[in-house]
Protein backbone atom coordinates (compact mmCIF):
# COMPACT_ATOMS: atom_id res chain seq x y z
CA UNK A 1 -23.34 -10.44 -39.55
CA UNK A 2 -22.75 -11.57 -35.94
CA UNK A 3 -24.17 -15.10 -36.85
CA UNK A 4 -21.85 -15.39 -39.83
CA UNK A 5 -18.97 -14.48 -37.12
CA UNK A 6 -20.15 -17.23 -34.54
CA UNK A 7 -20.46 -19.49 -37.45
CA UNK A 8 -16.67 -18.89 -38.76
CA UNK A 9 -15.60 -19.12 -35.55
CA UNK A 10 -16.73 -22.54 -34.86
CA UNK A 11 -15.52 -23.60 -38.05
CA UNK A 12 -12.22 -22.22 -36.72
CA UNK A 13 -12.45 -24.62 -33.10
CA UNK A 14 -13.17 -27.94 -35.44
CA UNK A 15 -10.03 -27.04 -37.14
CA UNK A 16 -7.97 -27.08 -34.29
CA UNK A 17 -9.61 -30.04 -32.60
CA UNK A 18 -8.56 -31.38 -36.14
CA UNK A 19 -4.84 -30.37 -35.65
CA UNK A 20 -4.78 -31.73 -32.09
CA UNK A 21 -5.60 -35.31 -33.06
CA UNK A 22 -3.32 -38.21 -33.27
CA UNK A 23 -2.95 -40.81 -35.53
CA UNK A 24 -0.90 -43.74 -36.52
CA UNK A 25 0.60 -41.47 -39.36
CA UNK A 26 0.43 -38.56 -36.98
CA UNK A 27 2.02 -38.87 -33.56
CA UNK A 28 1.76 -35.93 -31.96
CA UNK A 29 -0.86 -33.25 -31.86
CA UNK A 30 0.03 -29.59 -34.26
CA UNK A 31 -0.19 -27.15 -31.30
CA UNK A 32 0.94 -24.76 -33.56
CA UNK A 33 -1.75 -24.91 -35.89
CA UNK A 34 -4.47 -25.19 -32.72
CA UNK A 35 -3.45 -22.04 -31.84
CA UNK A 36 -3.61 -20.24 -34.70
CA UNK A 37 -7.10 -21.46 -35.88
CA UNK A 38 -8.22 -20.54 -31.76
CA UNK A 39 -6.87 -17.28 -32.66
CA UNK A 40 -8.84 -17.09 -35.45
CA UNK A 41 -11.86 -18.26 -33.71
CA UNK A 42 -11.31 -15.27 -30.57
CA UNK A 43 -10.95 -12.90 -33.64
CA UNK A 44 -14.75 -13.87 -34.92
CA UNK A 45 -16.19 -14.10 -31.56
CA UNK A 46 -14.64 -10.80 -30.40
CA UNK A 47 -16.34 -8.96 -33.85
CA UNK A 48 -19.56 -10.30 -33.32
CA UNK A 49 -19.51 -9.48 -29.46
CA UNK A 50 -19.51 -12.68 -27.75
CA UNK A 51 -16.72 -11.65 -25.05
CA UNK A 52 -16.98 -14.49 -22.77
CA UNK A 53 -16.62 -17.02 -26.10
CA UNK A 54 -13.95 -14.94 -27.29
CA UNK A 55 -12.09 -15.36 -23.76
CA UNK A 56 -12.32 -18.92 -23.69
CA UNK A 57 -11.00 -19.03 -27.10
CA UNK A 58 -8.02 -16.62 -26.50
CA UNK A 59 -7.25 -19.07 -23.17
CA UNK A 60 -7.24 -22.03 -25.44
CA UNK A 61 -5.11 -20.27 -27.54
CA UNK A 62 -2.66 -19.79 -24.66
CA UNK A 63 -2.99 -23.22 -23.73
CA UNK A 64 -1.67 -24.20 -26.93
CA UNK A 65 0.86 -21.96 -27.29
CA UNK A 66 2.41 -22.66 -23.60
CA UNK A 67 2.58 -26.47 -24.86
CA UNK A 68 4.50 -25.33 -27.97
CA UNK A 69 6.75 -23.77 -25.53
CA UNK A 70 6.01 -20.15 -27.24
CA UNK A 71 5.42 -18.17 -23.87
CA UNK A 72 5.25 -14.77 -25.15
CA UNK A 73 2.29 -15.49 -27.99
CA UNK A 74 0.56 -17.00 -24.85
CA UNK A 75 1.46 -14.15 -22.78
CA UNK A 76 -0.41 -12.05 -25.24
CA UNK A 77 -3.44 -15.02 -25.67
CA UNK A 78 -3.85 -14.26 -21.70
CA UNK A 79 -3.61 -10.62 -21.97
CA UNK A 80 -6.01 -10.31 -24.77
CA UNK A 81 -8.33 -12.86 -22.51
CA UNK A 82 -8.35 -10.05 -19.71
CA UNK A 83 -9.60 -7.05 -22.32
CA UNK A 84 -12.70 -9.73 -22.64
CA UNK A 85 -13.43 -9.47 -19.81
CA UNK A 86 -12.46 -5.39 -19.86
CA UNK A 87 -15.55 -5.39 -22.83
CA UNK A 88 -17.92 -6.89 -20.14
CA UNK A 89 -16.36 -4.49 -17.05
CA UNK A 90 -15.54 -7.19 -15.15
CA UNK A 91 -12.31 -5.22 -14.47
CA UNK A 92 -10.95 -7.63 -11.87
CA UNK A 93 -11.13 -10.25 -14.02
CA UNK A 94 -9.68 -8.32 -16.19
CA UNK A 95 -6.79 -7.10 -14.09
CA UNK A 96 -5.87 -11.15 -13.10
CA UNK A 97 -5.11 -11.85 -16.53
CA UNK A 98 -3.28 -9.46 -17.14
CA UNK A 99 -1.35 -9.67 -14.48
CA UNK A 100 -1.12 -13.57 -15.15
CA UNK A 101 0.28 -12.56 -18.51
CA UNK A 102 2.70 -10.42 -17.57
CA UNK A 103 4.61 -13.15 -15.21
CA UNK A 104 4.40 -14.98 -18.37
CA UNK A 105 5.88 -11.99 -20.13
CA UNK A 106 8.53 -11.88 -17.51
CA UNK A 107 9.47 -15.58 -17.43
CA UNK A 108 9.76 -15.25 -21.46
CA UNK A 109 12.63 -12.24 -21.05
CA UNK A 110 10.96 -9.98 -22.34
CA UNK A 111 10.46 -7.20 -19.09
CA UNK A 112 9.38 -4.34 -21.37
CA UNK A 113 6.53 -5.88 -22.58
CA UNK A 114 5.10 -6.90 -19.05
CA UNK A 115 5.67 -3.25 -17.87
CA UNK A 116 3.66 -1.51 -20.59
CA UNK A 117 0.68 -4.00 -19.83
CA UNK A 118 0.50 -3.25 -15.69
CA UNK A 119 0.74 0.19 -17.05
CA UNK A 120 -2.35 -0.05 -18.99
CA UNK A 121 -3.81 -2.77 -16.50
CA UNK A 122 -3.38 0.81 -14.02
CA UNK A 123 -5.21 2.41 -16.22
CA UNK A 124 -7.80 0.30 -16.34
CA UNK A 125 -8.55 0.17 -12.81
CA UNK A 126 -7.85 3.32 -12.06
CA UNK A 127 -11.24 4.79 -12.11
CA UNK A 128 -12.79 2.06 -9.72
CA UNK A 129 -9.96 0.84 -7.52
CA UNK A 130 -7.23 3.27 -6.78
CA UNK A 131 -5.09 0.82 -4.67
CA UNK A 132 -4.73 -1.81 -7.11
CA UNK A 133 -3.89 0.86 -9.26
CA UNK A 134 -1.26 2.21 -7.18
CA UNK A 135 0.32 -1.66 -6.88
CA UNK A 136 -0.13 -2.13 -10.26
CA UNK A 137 2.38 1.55 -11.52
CA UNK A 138 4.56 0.60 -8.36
CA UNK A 139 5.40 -2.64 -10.13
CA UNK A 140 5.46 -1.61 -13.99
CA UNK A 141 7.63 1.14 -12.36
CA UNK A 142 9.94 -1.95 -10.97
CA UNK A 143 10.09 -3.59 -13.98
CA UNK A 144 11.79 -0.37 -15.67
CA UNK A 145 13.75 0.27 -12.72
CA UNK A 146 15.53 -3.10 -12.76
CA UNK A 147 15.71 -2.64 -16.59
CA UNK A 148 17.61 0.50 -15.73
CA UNK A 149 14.79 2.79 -17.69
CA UNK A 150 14.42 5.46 -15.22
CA UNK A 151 12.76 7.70 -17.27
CA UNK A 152 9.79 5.48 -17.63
CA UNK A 153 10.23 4.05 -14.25
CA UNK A 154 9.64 7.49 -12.69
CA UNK A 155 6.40 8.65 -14.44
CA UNK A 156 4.94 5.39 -13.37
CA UNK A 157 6.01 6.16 -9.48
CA UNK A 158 4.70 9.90 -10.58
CA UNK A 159 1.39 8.27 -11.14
CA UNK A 160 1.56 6.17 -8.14
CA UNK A 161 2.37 8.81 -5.97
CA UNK A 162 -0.64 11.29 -6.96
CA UNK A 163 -2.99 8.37 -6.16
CA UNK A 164 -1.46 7.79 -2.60
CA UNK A 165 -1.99 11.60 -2.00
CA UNK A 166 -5.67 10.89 -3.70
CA UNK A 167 -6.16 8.58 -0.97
CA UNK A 168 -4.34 10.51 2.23
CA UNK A 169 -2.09 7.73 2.40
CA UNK A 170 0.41 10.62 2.92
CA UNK A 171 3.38 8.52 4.74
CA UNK A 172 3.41 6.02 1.56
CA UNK A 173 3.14 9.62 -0.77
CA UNK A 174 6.35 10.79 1.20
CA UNK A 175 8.34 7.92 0.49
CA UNK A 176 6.98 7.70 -3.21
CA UNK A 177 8.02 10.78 -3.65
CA UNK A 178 11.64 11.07 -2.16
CA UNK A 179 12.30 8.22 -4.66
CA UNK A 180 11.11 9.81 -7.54
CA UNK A 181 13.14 12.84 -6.82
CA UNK A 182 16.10 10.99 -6.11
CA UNK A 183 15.80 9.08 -9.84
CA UNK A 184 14.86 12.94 -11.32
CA UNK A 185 18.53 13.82 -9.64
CA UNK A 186 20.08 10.44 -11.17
CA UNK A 187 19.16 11.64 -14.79
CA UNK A 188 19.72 15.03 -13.80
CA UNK A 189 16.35 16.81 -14.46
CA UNK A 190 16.56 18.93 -11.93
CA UNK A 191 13.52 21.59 -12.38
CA UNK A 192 11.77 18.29 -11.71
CA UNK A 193 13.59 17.74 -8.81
CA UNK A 194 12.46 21.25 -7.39
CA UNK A 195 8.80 20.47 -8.43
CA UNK A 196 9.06 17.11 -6.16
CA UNK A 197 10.77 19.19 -3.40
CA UNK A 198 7.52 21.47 -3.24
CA UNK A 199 5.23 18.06 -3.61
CA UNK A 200 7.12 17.04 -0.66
CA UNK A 201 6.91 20.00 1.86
CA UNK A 202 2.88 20.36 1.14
CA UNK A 203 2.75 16.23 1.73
CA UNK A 204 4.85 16.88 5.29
CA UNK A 205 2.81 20.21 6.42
CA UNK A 206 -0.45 18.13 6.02
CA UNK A 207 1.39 15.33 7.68
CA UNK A 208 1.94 18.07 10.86
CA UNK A 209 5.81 17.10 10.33
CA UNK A 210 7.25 20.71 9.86
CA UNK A 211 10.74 19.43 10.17
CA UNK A 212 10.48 16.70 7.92
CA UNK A 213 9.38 19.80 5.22
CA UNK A 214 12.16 21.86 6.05
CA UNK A 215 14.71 19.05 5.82
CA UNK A 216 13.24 18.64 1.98
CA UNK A 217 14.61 22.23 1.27
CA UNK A 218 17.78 22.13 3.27
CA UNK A 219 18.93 18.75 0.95
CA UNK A 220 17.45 20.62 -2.13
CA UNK A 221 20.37 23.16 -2.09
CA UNK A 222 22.82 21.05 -3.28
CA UNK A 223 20.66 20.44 -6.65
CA UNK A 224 21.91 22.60 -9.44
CA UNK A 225 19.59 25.70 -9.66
CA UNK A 226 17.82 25.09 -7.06
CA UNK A 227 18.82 27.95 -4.37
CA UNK A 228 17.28 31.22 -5.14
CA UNK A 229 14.94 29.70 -7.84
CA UNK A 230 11.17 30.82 -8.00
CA UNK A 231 10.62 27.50 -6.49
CA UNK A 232 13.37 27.35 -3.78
CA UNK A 233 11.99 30.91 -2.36
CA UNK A 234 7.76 30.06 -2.48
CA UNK A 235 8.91 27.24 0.07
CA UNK A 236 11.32 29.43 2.49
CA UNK A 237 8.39 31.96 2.63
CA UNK A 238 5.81 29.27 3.20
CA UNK A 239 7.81 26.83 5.87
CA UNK A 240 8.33 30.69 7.27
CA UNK A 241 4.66 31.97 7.47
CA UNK A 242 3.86 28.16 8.39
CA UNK A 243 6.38 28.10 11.67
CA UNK A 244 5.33 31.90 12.14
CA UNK A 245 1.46 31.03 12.13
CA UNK A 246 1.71 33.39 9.71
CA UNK A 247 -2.04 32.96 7.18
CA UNK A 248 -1.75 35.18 5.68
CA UNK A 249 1.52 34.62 4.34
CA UNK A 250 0.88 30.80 3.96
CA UNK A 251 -2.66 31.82 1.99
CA UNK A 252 -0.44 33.46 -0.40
CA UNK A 253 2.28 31.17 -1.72
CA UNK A 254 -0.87 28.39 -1.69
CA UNK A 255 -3.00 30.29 -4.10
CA UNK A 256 0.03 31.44 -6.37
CA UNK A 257 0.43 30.26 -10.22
CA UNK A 258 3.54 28.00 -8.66
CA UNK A 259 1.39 26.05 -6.73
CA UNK A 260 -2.28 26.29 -7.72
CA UNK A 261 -1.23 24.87 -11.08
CA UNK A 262 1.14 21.96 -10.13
CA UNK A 263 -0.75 18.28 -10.65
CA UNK A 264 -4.49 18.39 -9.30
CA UNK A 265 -3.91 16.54 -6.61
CA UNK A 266 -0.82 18.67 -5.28
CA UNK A 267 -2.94 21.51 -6.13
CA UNK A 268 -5.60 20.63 -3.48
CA UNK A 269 -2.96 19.81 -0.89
CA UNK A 270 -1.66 23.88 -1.66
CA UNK A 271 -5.04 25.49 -1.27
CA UNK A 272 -6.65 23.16 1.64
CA UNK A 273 -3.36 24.07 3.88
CA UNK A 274 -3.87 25.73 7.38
CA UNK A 275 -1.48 26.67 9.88
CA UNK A 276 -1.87 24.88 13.20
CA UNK A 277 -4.52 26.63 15.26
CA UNK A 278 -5.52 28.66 12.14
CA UNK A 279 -9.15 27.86 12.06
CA UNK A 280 -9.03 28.56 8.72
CA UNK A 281 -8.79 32.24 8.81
CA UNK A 282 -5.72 34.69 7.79
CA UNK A 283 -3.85 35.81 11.21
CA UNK A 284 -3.50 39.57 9.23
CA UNK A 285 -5.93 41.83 7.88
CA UNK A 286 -5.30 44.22 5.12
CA UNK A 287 -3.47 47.31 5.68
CA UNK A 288 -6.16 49.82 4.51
CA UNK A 289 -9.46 49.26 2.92
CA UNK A 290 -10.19 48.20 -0.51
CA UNK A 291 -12.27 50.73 -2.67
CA UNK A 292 -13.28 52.87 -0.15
CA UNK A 293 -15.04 50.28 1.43
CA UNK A 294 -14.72 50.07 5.99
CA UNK A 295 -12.22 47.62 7.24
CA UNK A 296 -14.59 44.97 8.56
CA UNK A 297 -16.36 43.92 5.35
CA UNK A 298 -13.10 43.91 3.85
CA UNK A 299 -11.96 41.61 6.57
CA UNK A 300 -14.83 39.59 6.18
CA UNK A 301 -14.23 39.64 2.52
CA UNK A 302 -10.55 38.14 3.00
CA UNK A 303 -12.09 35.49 5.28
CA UNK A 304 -13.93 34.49 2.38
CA UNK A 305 -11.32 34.62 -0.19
CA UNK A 306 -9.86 31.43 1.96
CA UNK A 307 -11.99 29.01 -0.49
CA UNK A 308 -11.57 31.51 -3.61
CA UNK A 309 -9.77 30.40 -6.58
CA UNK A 310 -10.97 26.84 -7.54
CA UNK A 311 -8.84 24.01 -8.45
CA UNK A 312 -7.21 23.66 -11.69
């Protein structure tokens, strides 16, 4: 089966060698056609497995195409060139052409189309390389932006900015983050906008920047909703316990539902957070005894409960 493939697929490259010959009847060469039959020959390489064959065929495809002035099928020769090299995870590789492509994509008019493929080119690399994937969802979420689709635009910069906090590039996460909440408020989805508020404060406690947190909440009264919401009153009480030194106080809005099941990587920021000084233990023990039990293995207990709770 695989031979049959190769076989077809080299009858496909004589064909288009064919078509790009000139004669005295035939002036110039049928890019057109070359393409097509290169296509074709990708196509049978691809099935029968030969990714670096079927890469060099989708680039001569491309070739063809960008002399026929048809950009966007060479766009998509180029992209389709990259997931060759995806098949043989040389993701770098990978990554170049498609970013190669979607300049091409870009150049042709048609923006969409060049956002969607740094999307998936973020997914891609995503499991390996974390900063190319955050560049890569910072610029498909550019592309929307200047397109004026912020819906889209923000769940790429959503995506972006869980990977900065993945990486403790917290500053960058801050930033990320007031934008997204500021294109949430520009659509006016504002339970979003309370969710990023919380993102926010947990990004500036870890940063050590409790006025930078507070400031979050302060501006988030003005959003619709957001004063005296379930969200609005887990941050007073934590910015409150956290300028108090309170830990117990901040142990318990970290480990509620609210927090402990916001986006994993939010999540860890709630339940790793310590009060300055802490050492990691609750400033309070309990008021009387749990089942009967005496008051210093129940504070030991609560000690313990510090790394209780898991991550969701």
């Amino acid at each position: 089966m695989a031979a049959q493939k190769i076989n077809e697929a080299h009858e496909h490259i004589a064909k288009a060698e064919k078509c790009l010959k000139t004669s005295l009847t035939k002036w110039k060469p049928d890019f057109d056609s070359a393409a097509s039959e290169y296509a074709k020959a990708a196509v049978c390489f691809k099935n029968a497995k030969q990714y670096d064959q079927a890469k060099d065929a989708y680039l001569k495809e491309a070739e063809y195409h960008t002399e026929n002035k048809t950009l966007f099928h060479a766009a998509k020769a180029i992209e389709q060139a990259g997931m060759m090299m995806k098949e043989q995870k040389k993701m770098p590789e990978a990554i170049q052409y498609i970013e190669k492509a979607c300049m091409m994509y870009m150049e042709n008019g048609t923006p969409d189309t060049a956002a969607m493929a740094l999307d998936r080119a973020g997914k891609l690399i995503e499991p390996i390389n974390l900063e190319k994937a955050v560049d890569l969802y910072q610029k498909a979420a550019g592309v929307f932006e200047n397109e004026d689709r912020l819906r889209q635009a923000v769940e790429l910069l959503g995506k972006a900015s869980r990977l900065l906090v993945r990486l403790r590039r917290l500053d960058e996460a801050a930033v990320a983050l007031q934008k997204e909440k500021n294109m949430y408020k520009e659509i006016e989805n504002f339970p979003m906008c309370f969710k990023k508020t919380t993102a926010q404060v947990l990004i500036h406690l870890h940063r050590g920047d409790y006025v930078a947190a507070d400031k979050c909440v302060r501006e988030s009264y003005s959003l619709p909703g957001y004063s005296g919401s379930e969200d609005c009153i887990a941050m007073e009480t934590l910015l409150q316990g956290y300028d108090e030194q309170d830990e117990d106080q901040v142990y318990r809005v970290c480990n509620s539902p609210l927090l402990k099941y916001m986006d994993n990587d939010y999540a860890k920021l709630a339940i790793s957070l310590r009060v300055p000084g802490g050492g990691g233990k609750k400033k309070k023990a309990p008021a009387a005894p749990q089942g009967g039990a005496s008051g210093a293995p129940a504070a030991a207990d609560e000690e313990e409960d510090d790394y209780e709770g898991g991550l969701c």
